[in-house]
N, C-alpha and C. Protein backbone atom coordinates (compact mmCIF):
# COMPACT_ATOMS: atom_id res chain seq x y z
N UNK A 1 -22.87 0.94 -12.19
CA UNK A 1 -21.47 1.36 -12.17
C UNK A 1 -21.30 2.72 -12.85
N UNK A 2 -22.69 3.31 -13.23
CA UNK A 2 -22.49 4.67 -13.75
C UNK A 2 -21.87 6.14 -13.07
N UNK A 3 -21.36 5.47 -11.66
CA UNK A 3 -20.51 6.33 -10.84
C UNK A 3 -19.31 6.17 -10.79
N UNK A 4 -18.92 5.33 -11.67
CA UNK A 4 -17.05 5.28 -11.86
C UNK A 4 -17.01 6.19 -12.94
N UNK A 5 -15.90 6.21 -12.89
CA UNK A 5 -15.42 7.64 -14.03
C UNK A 5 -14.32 6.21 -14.53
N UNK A 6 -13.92 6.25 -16.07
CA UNK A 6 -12.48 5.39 -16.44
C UNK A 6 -12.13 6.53 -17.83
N UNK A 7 -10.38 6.68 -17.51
CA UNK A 7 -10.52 7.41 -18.20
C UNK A 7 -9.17 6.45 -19.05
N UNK A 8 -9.79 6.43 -21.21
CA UNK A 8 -9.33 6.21 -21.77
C UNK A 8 -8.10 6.55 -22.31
N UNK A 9 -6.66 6.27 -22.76
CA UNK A 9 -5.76 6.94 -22.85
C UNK A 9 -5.44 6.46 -24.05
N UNK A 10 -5.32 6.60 -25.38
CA UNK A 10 -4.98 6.01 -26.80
C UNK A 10 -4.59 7.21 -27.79
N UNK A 11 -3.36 7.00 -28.24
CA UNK A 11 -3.20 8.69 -29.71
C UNK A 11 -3.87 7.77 -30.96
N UNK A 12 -3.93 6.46 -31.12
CA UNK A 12 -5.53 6.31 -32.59
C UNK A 12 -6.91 6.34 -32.13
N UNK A 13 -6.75 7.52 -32.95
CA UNK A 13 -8.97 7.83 -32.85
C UNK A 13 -9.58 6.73 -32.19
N UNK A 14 -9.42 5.64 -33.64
CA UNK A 14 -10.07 4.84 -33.51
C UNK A 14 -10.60 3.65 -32.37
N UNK A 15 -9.20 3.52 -31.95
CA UNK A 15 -9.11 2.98 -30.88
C UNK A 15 -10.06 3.53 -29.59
N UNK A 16 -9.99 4.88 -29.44
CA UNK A 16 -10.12 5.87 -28.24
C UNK A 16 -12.13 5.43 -28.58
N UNK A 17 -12.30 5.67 -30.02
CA UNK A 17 -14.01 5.86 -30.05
C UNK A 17 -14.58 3.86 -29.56
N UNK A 18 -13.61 3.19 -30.36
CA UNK A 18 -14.45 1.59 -29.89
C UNK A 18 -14.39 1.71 -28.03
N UNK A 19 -13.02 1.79 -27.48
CA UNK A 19 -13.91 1.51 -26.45
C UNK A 19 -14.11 2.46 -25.25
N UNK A 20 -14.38 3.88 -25.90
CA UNK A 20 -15.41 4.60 -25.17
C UNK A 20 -16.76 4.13 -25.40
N UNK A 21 -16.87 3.63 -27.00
CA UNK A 21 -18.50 3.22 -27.22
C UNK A 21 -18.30 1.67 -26.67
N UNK A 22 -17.48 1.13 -25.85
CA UNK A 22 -17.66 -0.26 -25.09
C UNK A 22 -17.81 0.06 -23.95
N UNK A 23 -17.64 1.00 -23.38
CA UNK A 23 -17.91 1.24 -22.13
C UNK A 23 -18.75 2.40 -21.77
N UNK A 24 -19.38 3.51 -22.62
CA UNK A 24 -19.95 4.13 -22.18
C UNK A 24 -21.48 3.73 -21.66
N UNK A 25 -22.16 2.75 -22.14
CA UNK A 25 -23.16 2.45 -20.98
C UNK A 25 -23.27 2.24 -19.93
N UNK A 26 -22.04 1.86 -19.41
CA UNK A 26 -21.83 1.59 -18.42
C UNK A 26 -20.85 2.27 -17.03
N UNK A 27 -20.27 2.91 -17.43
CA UNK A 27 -19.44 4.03 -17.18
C UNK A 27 -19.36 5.82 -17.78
N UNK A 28 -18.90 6.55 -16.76
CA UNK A 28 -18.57 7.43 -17.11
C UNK A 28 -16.99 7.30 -18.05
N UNK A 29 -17.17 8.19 -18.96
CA UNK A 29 -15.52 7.80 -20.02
C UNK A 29 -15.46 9.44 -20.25
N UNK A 30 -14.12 9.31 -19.87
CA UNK A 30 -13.10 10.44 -20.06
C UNK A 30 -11.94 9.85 -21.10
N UNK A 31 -11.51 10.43 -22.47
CA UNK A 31 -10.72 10.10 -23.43
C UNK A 31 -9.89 11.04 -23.11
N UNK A 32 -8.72 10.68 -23.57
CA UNK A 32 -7.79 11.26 -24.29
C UNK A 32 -6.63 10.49 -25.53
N UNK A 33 -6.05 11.97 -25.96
CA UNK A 33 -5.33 11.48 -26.95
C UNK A 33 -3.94 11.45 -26.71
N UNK A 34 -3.72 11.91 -25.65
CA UNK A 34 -1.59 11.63 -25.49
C UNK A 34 -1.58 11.40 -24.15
N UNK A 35 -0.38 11.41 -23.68
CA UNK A 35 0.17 11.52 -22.26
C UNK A 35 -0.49 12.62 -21.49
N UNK A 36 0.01 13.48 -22.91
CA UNK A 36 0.01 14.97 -21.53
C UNK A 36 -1.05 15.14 -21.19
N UNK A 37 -2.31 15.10 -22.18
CA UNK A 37 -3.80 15.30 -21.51
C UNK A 37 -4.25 14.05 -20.72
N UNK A 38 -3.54 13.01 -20.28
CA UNK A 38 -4.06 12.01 -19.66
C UNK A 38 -3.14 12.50 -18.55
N UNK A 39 -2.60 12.89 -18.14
CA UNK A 39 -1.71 13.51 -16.82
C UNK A 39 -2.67 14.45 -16.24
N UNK A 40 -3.04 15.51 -17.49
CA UNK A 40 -4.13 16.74 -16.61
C UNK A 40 -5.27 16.38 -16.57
N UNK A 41 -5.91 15.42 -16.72
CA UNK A 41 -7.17 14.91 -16.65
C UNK A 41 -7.39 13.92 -15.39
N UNK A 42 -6.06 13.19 -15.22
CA UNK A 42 -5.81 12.35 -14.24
C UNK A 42 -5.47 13.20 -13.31
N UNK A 43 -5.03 14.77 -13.12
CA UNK A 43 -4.54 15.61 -11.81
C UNK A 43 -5.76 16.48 -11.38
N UNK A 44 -6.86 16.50 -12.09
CA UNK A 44 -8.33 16.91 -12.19
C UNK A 44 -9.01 16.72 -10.50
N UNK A 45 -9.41 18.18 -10.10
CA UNK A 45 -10.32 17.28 -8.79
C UNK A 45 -11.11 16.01 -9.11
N UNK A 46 -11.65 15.94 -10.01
CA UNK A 46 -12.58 14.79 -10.68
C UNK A 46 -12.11 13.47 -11.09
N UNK A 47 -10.98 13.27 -10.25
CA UNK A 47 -10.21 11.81 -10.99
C UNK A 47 -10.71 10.73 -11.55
N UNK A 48 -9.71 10.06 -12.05
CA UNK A 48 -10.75 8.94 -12.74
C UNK A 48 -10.90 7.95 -11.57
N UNK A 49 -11.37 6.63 -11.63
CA UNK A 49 -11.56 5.46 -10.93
C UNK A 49 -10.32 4.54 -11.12
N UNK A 50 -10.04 4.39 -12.86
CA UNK A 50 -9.27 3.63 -13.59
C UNK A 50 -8.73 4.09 -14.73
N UNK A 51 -7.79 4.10 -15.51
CA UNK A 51 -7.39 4.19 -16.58
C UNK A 51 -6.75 3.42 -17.32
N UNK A 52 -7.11 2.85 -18.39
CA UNK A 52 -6.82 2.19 -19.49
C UNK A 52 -5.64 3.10 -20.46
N UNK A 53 -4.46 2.73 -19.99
CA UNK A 53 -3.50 3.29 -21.01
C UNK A 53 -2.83 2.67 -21.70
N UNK A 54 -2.46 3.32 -22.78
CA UNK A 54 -1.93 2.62 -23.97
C UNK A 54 -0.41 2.54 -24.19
N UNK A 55 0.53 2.04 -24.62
CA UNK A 55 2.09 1.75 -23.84
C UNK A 55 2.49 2.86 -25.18
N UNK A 56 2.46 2.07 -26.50
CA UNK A 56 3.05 2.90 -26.93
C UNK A 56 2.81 4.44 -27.45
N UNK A 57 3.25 5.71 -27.54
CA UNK A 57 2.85 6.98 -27.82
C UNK A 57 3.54 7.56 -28.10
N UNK A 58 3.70 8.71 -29.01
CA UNK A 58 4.64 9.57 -29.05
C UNK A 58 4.00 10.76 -28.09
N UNK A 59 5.75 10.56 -28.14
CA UNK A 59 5.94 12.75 -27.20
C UNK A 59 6.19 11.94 -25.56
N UNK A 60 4.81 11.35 -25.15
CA UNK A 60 5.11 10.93 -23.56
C UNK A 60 4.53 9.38 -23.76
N UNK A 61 5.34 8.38 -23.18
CA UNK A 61 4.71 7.38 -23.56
C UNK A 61 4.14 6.53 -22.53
N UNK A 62 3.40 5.55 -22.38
CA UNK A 62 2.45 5.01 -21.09
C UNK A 62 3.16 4.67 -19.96
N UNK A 63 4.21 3.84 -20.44
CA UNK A 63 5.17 4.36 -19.19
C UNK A 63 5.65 5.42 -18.68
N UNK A 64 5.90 6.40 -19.27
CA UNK A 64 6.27 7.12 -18.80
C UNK A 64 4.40 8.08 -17.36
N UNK A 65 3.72 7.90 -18.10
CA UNK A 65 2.48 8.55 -17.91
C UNK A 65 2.50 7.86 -16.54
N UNK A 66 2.22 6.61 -16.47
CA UNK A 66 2.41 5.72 -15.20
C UNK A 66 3.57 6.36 -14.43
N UNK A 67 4.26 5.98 -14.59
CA UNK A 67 5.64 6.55 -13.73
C UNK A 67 5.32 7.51 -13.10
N UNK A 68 4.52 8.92 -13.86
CA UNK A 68 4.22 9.78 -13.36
C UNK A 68 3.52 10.31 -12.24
N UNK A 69 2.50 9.21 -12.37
CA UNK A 69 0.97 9.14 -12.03
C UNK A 69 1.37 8.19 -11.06
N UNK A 70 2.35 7.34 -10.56
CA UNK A 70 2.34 6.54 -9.52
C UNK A 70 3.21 7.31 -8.44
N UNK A 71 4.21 8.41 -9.27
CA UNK A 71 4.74 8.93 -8.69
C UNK A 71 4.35 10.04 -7.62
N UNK A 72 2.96 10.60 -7.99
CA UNK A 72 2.55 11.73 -7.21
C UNK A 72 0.82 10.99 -6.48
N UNK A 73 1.53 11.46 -5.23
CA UNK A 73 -0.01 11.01 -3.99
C UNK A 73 -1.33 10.98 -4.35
N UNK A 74 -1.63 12.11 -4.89
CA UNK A 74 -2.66 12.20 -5.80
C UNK A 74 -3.43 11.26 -6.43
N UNK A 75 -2.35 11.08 -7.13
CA UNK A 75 -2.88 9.61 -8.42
C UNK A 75 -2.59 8.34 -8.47
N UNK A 76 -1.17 7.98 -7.33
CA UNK A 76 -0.55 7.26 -7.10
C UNK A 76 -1.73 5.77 -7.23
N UNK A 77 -2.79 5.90 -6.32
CA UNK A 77 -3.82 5.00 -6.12
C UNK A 77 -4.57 4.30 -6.99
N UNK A 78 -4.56 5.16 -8.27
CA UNK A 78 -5.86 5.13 -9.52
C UNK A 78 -5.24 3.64 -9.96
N UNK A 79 -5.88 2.78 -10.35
CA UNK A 79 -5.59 1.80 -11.09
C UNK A 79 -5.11 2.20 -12.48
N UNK A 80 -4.34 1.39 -13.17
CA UNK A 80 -3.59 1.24 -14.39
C UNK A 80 -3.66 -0.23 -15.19
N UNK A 81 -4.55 0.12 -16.14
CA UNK A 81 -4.67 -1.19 -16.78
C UNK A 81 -3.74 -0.81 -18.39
N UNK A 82 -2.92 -0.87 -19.04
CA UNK A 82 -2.16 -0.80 -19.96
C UNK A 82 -2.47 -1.43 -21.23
N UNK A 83 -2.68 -1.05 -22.24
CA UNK A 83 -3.22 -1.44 -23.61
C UNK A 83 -2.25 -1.72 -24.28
N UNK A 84 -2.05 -2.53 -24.97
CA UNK A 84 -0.54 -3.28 -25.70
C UNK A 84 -0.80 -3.87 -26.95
N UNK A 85 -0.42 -2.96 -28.23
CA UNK A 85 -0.75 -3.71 -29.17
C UNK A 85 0.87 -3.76 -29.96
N UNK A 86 1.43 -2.72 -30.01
CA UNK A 86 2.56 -2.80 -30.48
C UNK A 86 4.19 -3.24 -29.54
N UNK A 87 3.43 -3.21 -28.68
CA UNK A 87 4.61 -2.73 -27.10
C UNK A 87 5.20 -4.44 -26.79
N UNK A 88 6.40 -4.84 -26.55
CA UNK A 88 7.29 -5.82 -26.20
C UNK A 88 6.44 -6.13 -24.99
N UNK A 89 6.75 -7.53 -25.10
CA UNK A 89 6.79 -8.34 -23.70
C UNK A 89 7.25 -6.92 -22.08
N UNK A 90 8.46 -6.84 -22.33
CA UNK A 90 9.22 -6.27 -21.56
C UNK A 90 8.63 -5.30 -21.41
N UNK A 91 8.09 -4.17 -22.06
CA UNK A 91 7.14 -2.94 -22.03
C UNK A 91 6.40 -2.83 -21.08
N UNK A 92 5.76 -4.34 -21.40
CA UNK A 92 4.26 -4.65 -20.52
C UNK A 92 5.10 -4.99 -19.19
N UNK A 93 6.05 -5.95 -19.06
CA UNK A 93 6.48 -5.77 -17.67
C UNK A 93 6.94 -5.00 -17.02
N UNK A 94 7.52 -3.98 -17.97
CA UNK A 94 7.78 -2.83 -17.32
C UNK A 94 6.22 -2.23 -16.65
N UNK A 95 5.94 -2.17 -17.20
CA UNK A 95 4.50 -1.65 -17.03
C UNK A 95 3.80 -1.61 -15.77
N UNK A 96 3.87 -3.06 -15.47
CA UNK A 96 3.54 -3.97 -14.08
C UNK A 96 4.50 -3.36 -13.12
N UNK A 97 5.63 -3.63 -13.33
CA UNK A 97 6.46 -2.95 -12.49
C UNK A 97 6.69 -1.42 -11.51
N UNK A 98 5.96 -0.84 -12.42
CA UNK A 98 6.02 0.92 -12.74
C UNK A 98 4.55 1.57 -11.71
N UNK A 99 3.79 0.00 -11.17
CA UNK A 99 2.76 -0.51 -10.44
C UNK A 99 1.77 -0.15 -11.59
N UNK A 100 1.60 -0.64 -12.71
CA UNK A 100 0.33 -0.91 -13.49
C UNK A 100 -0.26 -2.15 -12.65
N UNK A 101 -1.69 -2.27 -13.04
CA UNK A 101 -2.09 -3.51 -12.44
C UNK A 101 -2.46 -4.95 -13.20
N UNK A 102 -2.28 -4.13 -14.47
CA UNK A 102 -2.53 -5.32 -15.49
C UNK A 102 -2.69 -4.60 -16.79
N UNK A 103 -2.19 -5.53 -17.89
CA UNK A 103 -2.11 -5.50 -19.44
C UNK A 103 -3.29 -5.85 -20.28
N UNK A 104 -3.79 -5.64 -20.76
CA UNK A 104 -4.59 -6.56 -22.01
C UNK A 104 -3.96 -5.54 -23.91
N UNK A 105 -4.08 -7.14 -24.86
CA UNK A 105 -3.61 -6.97 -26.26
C UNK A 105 -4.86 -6.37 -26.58
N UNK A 106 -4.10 -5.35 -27.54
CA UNK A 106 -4.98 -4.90 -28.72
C UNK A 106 -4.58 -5.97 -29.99
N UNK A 107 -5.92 -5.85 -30.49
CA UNK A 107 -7.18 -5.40 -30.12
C UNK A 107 -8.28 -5.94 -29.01
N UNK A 108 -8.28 -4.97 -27.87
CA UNK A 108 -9.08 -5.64 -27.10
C UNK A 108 -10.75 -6.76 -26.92
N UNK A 109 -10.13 -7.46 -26.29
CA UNK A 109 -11.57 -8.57 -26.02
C UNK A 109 -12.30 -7.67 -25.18
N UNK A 110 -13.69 -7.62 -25.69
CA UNK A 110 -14.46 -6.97 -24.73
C UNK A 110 -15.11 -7.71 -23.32
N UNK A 111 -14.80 -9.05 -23.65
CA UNK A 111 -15.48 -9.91 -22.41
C UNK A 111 -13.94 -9.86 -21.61
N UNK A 112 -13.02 -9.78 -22.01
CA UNK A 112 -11.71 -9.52 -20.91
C UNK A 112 -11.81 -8.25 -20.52
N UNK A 113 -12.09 -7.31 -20.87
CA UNK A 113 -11.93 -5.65 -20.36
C UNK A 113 -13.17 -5.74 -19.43
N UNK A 114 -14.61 -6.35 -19.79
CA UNK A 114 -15.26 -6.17 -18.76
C UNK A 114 -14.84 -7.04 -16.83
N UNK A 115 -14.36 -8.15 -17.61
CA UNK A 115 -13.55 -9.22 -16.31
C UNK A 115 -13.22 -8.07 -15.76
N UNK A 116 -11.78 -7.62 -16.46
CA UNK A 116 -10.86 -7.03 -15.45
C UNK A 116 -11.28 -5.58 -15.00
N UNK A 117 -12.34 -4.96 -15.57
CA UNK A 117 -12.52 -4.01 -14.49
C UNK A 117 -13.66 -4.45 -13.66
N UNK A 118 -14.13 -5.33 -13.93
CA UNK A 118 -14.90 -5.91 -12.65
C UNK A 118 -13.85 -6.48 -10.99
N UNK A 119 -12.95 -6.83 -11.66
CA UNK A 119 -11.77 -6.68 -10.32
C UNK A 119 -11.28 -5.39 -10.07
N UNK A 120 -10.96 -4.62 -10.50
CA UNK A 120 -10.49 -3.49 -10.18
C UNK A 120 -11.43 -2.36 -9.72
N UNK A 121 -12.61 -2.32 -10.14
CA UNK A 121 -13.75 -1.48 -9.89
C UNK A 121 -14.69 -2.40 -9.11
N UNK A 122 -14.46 -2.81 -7.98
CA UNK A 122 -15.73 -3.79 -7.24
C UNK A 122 -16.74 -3.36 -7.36
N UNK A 123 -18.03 -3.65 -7.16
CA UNK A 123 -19.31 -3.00 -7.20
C UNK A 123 -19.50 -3.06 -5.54
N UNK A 124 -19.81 -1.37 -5.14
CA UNK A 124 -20.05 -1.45 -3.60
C UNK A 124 -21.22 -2.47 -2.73
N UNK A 125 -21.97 -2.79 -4.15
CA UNK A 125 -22.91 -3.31 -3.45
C UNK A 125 -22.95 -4.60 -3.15
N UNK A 126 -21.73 -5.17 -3.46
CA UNK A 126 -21.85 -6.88 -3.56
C UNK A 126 -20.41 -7.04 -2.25
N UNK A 127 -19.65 -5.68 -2.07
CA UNK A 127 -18.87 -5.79 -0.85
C UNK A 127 -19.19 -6.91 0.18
């Protein structure tokens, strides 16, 4: 699966380094730290596969980033998995709504993050 690109979206470090170092064996990982660089990274000829964004943020927040990103052809397609540690019930449904494809709590389970991008990222070869 070292040909997917997923690109991380979190403003704590910390957060951004565990699970780039959970997924970088296995993936290509593109971080960022706000909205706005997860907008120009996501408008990149080089798009991601998936992105893991985080709801709450200052300046632009994951909804809003989504909104964005579902809004234009481009990106409209990319999957949206939404990171929720501080963010309401309602956030997260907003979320879904806004066409995320799914939520997981921080702090993330690493045997759930691998599940769910195993649905979202099929492996071509088991098509």
């Amino acid at each position: 699966m070292k040909d997917k690109t997923i690109l991380v979206v979190d403003d704590a470090p910390e957060n951004l380094d565990l699970l780039v170092g959970l997924l970088k064996d296995n993936y290509n990982v593109k971080a960022a730290i706000n909205g706005k660089l997860a907008l120009k990274i996501a408008q990149a000829p080089n798009k991601p596969d998936v992105i893991l964004l985080d709801i709450v943020m200052p300046d632009l927040d994951g909804l809003e980033v989504c909104r964005r990103l579902k809004s234009d052809s481009e990106t409209a397609d990319i999957p949206i998995i939404f990171l929720s540690g501080q963010a309401s019930s309602e956030d997260c449904d907003r979320g879904l709504e806004l066409g995320g494809a799914a939520y997981l709590h921080k702090p993330v389970d690493p045997g759930s993050l691998f599940s769910l991008l195993d649905i979202v990222l099929p492996d071509p070869h088991f098509s």
